[in-house]
C-alpha atoms as a PDB file:
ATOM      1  CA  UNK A   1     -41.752   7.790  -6.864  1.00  0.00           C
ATOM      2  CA  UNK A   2     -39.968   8.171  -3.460  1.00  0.00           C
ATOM      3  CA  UNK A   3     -37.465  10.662  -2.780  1.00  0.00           C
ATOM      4  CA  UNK A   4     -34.654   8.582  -1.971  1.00  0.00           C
ATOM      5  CA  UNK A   5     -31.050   9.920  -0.242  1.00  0.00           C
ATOM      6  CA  UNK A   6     -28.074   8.481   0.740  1.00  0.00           C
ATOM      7  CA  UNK A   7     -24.844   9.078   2.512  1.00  0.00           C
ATOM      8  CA  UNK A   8     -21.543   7.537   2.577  1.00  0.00           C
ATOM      9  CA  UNK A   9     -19.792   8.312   5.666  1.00  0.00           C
ATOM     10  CA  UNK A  10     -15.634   7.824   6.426  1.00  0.00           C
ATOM     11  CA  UNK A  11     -14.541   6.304   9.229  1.00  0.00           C
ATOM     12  CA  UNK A  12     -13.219   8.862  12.300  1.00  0.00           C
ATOM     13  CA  UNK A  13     -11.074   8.955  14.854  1.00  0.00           C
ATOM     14  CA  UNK A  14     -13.874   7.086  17.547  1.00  0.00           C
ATOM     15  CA  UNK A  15     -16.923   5.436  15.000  1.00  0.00           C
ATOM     16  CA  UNK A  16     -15.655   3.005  12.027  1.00  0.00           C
ATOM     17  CA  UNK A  17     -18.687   3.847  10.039  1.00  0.00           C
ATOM     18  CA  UNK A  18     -19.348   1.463   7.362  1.00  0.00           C
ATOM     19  CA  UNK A  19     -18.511   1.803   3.214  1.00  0.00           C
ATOM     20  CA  UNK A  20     -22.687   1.192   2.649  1.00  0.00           C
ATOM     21  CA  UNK A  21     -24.358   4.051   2.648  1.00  0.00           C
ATOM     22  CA  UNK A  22     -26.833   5.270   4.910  1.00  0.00           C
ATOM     23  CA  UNK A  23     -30.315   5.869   2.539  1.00  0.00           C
ATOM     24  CA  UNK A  24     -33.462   8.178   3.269  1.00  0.00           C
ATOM     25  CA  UNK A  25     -36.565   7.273   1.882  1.00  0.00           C
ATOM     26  CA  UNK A  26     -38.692  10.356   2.407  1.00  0.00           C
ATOM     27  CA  UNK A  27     -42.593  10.360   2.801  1.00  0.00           C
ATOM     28  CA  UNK A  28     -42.759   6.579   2.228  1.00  0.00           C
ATOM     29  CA  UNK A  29     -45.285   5.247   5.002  1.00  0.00           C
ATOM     30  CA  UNK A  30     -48.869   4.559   5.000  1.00  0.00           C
ATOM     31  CA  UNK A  31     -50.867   7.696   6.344  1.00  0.00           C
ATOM     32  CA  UNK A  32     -52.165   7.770   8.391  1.00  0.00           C
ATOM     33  CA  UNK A  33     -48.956   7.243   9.842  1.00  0.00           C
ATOM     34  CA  UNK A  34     -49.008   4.957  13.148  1.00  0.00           C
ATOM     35  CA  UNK A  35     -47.332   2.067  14.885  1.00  0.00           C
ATOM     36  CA  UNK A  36     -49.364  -0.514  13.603  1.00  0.00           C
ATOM     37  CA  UNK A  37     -49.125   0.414   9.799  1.00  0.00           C
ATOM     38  CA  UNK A  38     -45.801   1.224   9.642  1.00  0.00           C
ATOM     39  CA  UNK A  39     -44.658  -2.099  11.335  1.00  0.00           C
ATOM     40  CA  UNK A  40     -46.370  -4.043   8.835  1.00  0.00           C
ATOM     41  CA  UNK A  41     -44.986  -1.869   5.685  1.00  0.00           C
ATOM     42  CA  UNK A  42     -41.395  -2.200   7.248  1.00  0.00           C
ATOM     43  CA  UNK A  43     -42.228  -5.821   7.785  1.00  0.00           C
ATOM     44  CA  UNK A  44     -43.544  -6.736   4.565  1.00  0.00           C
ATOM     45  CA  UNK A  45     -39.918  -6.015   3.347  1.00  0.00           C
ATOM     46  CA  UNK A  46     -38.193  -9.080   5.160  1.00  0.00           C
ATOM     47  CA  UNK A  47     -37.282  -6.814   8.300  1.00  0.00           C
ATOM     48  CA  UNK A  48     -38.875  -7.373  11.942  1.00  0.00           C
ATOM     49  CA  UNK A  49     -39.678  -4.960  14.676  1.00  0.00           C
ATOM     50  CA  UNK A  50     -37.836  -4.535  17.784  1.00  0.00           C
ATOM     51  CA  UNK A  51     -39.352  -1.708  19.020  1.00  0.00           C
ATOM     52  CA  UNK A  52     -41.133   1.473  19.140  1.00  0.00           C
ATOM     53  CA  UNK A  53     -39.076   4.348  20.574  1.00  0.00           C
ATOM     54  CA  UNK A  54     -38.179   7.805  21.034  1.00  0.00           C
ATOM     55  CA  UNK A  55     -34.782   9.379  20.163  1.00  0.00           C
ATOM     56  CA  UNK A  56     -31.641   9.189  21.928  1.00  0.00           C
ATOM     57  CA  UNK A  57     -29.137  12.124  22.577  1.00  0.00           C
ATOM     58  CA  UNK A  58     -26.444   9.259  23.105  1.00  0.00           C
ATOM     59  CA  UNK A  59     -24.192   8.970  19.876  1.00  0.00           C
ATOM     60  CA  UNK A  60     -23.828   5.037  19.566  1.00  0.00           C
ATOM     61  CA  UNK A  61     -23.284   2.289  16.892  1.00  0.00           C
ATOM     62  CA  UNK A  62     -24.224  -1.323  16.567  1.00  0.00           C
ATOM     63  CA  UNK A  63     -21.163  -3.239  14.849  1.00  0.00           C
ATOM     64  CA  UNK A  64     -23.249  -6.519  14.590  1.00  0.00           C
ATOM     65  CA  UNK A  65     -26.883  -5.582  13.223  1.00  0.00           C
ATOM     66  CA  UNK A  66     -27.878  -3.058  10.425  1.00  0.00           C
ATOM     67  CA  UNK A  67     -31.364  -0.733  11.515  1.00  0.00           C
ATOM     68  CA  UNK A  68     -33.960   0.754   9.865  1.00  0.00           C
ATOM     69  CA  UNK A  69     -36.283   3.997  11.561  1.00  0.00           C
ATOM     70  CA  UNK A  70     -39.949   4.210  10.382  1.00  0.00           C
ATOM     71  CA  UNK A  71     -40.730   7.768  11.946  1.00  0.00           C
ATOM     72  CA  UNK A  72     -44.262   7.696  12.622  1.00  0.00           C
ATOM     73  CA  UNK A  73     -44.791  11.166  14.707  1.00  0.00           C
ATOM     74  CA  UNK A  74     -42.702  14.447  15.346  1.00  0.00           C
ATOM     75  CA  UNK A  75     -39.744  15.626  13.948  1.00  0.00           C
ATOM     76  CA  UNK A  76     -36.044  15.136  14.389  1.00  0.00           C
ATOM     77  CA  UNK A  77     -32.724  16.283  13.193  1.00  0.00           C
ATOM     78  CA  UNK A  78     -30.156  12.647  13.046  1.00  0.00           C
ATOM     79  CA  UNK A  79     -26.443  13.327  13.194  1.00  0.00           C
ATOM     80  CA  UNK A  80     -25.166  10.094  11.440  1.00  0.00           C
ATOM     81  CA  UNK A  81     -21.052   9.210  11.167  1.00  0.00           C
ATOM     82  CA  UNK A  82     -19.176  10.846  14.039  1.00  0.00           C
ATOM     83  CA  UNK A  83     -18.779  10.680  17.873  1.00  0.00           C
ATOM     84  CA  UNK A  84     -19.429  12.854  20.879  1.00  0.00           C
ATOM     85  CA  UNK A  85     -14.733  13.020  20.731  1.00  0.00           C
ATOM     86  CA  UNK A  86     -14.907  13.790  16.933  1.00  0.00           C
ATOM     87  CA  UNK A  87     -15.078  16.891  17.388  1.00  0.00           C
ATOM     88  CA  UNK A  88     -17.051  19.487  14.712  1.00  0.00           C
ATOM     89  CA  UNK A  89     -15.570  17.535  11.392  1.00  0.00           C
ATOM     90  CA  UNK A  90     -17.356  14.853   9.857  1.00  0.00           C
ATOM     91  CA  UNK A  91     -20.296  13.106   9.828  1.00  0.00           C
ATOM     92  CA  UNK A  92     -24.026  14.573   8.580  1.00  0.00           C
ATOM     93  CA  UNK A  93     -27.108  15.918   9.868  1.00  0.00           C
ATOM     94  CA  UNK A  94     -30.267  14.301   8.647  1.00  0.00           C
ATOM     95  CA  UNK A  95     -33.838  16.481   9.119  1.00  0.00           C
ATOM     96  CA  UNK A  96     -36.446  13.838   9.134  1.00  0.00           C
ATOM     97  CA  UNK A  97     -40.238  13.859   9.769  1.00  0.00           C
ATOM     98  CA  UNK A  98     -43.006  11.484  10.391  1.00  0.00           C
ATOM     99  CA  UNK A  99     -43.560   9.409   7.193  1.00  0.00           C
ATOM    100  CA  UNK A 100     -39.574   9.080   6.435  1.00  0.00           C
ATOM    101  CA  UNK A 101     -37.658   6.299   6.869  1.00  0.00           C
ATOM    102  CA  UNK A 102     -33.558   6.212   7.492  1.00  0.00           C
ATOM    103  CA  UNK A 103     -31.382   2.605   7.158  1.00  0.00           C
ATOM    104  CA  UNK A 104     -28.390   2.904   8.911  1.00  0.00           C
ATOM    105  CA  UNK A 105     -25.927   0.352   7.764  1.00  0.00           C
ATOM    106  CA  UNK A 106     -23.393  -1.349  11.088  1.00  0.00           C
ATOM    107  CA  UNK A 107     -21.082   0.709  12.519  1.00  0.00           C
ATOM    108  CA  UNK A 108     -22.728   4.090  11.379  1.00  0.00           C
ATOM    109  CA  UNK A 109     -22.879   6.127  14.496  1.00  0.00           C
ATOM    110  CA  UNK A 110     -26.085   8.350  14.840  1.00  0.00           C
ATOM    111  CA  UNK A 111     -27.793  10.617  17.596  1.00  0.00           C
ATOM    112  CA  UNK A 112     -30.702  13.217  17.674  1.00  0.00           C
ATOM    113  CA  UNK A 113     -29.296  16.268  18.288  1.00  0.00           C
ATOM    114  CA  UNK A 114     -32.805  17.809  18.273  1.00  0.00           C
ATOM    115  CA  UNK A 115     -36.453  16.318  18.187  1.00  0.00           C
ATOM    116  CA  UNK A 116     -40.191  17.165  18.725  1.00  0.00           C
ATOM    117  CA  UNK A 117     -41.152  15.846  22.232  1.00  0.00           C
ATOM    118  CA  UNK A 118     -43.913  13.474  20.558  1.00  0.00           C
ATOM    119  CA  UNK A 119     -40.715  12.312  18.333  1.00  0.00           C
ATOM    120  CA  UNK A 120     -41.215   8.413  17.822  1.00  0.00           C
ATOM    121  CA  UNK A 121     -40.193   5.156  15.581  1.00  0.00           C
ATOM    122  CA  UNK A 122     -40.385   2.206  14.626  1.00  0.00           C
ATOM    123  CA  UNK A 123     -37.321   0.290  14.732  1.00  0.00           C
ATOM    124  CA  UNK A 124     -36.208  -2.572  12.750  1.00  0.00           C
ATOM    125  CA  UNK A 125     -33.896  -5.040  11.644  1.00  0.00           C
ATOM    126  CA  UNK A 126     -33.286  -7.577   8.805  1.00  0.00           C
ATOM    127  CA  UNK A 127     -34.871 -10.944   9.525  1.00  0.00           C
ATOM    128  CA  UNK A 128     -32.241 -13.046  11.108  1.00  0.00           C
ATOM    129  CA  UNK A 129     -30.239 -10.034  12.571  1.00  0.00           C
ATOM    130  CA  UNK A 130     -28.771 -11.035  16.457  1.00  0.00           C
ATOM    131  CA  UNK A 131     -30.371  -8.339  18.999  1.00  0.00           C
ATOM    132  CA  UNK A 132     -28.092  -5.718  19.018  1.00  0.00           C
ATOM    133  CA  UNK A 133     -25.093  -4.454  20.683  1.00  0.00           C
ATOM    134  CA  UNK A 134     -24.223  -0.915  21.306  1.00  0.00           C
ATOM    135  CA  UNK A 135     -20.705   1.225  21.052  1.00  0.00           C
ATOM    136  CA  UNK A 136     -20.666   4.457  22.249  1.00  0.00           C
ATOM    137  CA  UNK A 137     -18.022   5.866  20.082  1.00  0.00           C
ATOM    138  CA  UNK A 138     -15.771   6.260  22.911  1.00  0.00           C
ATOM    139  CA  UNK A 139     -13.133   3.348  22.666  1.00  0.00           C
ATOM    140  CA  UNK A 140     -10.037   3.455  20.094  1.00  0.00           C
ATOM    141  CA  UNK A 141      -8.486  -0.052  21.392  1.00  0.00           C
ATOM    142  CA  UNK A 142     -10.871  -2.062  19.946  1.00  0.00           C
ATOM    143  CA  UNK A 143     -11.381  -0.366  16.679  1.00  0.00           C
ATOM    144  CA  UNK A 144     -10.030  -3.277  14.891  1.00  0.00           C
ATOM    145  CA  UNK A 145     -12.014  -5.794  16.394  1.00  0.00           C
ATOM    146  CA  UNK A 146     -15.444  -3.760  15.478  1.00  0.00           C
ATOM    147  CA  UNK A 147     -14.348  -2.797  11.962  1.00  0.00           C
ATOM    148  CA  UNK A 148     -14.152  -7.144  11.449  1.00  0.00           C
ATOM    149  CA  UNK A 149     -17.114  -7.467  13.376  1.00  0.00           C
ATOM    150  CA  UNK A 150     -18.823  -4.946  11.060  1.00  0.00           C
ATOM    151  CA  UNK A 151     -17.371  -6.918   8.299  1.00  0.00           C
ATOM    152  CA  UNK A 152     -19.439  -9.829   8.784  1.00  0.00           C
ATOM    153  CA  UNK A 153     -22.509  -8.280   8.860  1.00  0.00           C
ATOM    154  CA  UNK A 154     -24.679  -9.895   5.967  1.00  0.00           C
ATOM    155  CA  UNK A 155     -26.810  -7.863   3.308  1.00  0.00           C
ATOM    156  CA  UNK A 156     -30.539  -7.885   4.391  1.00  0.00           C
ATOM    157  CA  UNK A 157     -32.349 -10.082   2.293  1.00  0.00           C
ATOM    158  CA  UNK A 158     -34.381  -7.001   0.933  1.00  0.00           C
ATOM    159  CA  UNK A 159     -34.424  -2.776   0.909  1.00  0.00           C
ATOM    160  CA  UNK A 160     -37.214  -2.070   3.929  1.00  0.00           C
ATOM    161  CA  UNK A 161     -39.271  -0.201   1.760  1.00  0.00           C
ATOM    162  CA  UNK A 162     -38.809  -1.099  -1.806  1.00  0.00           C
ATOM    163  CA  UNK A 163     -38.861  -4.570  -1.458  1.00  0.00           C
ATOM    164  CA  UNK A 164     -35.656  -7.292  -3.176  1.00  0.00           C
ATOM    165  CA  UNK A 165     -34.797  -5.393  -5.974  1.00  0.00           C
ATOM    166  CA  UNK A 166     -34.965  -1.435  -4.189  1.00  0.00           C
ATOM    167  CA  UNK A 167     -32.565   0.885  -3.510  1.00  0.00           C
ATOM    168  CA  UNK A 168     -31.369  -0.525  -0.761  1.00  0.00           C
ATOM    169  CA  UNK A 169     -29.929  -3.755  -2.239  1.00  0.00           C
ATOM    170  CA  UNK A 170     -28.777  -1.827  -5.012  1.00  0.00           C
ATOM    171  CA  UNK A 171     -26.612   0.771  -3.468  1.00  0.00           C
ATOM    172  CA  UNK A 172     -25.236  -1.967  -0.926  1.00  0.00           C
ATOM    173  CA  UNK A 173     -24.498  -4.863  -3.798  1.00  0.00           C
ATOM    174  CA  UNK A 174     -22.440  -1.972  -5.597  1.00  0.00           C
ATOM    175  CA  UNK A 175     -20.791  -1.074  -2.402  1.00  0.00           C
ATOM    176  CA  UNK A 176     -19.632  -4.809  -1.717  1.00  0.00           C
ATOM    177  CA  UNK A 177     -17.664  -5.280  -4.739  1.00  0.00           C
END
């Protein structure tokens, strides 16, 4: 059975965050772990690829998609749930390696504050799911506007790696209601 995680993250000042939790699935791909196998295991769950990338020191959001990282090599350390303005309070760091997997629901700001220089994923999204926009956590005037835009976001279908009944849709059905 899968280690499983998950964070729920207030809003701040700059990033509205998102009442679904983020969830860590660690040591949950195929090995060995690669591109190829870890699209289709992600895929297999009603999600599709969008790409295969390395990290970002950018803290950003997407208020109109959720995402899902499949990490197939290196090693990074996630901040999740606050912006670059935040300052020190809030948000969580996440240590993950190749073989882990992190959903990160709309609106959850996240960032690499450190990675391996071979650090790489796969990224998806929920069948269905618009390409996404990016917010870089630096705008309080429209704050409004994303937190409805966040609203609307619909429930994947299924959890990425457990499949229509996992964690995922579990922990985010509660979270609805």
């Amino acid at each position: 059975m899968a280690i499983v995680e998950h964070f729920v993250l207030p809003p701040t000042t700059y990033v509205p965050n998102n009442k679904l939790p983020v969830i860590v699935y660690r040591d949950v791909l195929p090995e060995p772990h690669a591109e190829d196998s870890t699209t289709q295991f992600l895929e297999a769950n009603k999600w599709q690829k969008k790409g295969f990338w390395p990290g970002t020191e950018v803290h950003h959001f997407h208020p109109n998609t959720h995402e899902c990282y499949g990490v197939v090599v290196g090693t990074t350390t996630m901040l999740v749930g606050r912006g670059q303005l935040d300052g020190s309070s809030g948000g969580q760091t996440i240590a993950l390696r190749a073989g882990d997997v992190i959903v990160i629901p709309a609106g959850v700001s996240h960032m690499n504050v450190t990675m391996t220089e071979d650090y790489r994923f796969v990224g998806v999204y929920p069948d269905g799911s618009p390409q996404w926009t990016s917010q870089r956590c630096d705008k309080l005037g429209i704050m409004t506007e994303l937190k409805n835009e966040i609203s609307c976001v619909p429930l994947p279908a299924a959890d990425p790696v457990e499949g229509e009944g996992g964690t995922l849709i579990k922990l985010w059905s509660s979270s609805e209601s």
